[in-house]
Protein backbone atom coordinates (compact mmCIF):
# COMPACT_ATOMS: atom_id res chain seq x y z
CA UNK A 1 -5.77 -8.42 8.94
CA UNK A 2 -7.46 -5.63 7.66
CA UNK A 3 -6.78 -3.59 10.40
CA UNK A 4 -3.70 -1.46 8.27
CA UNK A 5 -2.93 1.29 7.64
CA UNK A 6 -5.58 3.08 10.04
CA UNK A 7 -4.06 0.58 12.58
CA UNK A 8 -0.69 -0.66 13.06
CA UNK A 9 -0.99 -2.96 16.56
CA UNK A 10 -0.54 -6.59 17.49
CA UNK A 11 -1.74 -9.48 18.04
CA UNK A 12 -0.20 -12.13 20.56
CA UNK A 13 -1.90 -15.76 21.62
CA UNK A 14 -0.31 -17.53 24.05
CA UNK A 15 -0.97 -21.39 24.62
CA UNK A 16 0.64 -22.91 27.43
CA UNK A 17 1.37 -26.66 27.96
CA UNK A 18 -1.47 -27.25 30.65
CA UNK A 19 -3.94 -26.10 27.84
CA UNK A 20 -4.41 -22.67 29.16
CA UNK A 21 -4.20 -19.80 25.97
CA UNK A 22 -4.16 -15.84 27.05
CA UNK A 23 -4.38 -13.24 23.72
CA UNK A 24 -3.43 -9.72 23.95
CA UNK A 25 -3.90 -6.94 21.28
CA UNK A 26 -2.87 -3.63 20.90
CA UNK A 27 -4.41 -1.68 17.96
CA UNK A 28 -2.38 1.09 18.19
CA UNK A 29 1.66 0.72 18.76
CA UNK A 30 3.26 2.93 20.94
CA UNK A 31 4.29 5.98 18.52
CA UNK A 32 1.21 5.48 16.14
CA UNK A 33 -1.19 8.46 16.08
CA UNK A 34 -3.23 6.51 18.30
CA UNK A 35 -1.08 6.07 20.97
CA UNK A 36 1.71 8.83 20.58
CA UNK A 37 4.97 8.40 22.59
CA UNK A 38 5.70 11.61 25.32
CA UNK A 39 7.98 14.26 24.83
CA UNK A 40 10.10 12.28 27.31
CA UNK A 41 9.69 8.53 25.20
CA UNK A 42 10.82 10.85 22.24
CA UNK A 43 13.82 12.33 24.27
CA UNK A 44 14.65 8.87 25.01
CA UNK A 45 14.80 7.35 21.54
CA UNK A 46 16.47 10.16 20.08
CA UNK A 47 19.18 9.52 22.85
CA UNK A 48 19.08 5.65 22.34
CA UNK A 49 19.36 5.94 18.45
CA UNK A 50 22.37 8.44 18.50
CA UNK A 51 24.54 7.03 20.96
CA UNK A 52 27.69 6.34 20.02
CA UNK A 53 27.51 7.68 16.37
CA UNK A 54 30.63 8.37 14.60
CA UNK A 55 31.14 11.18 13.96
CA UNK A 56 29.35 12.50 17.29
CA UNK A 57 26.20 14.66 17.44
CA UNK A 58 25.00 16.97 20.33
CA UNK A 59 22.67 14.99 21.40
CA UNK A 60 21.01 17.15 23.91
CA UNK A 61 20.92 20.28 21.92
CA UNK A 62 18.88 18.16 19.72
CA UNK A 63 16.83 17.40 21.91
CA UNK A 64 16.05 20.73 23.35
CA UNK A 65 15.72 22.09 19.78
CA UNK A 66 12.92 19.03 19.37
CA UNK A 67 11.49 20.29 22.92
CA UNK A 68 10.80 23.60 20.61
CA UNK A 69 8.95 21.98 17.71
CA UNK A 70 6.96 23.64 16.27
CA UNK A 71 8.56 26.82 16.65
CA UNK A 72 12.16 25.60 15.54
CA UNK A 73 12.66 24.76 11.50
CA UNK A 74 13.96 21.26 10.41
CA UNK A 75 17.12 23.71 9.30
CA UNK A 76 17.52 24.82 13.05
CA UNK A 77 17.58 21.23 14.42
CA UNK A 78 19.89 19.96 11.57
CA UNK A 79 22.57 22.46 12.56
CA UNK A 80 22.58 20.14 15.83
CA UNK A 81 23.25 16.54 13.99
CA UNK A 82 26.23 18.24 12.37
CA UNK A 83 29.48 16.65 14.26
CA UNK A 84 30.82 18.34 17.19
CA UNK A 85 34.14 19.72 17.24
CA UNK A 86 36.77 17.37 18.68
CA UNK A 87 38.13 19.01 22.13
């Protein structure tokens, strides 16, 4: 296509055995300027991406500092991916 790099979407035909065909297209993928993700999507991936990391991160402060962006600097949220103390 020449749909990239403004969009980054999909295309999907479907053609079923009794002949029938359904197509679906998103232009913009969830996270793409045109269709950004919610605070709470972001939350979510963060949480999904960092689970069970070795060595641990504080996951939640993270994501409260990244509740804060703008205001926060990438130096303030890094001090959260460092690894948390073992109890």
């Amino acid at each position: 296509d020449r749909l990239p790099p403004r969009y980054l979407g999909a295309r999907v035909r479907l053609v079923l055995k009794d002949g029938r065909d359904a197509t679906a297209e998103v232009l913009a993928a969830s996270g793409h300027a045109g269709n950004p993700l919610s605070f709470d999507q972001v939350a979510d991936k963060i949480r999904k991406l960092l689970a069970g990391v070795a060595p641990p991160v504080d996951v939640e402060a993270l994501v409260a500092q990244t509740a804060q962006l703008p205001h926060h600097t990438v130096a303030t949220i890094m001090r959260c991916v460092r690894p948390v103390a073992p109890d």
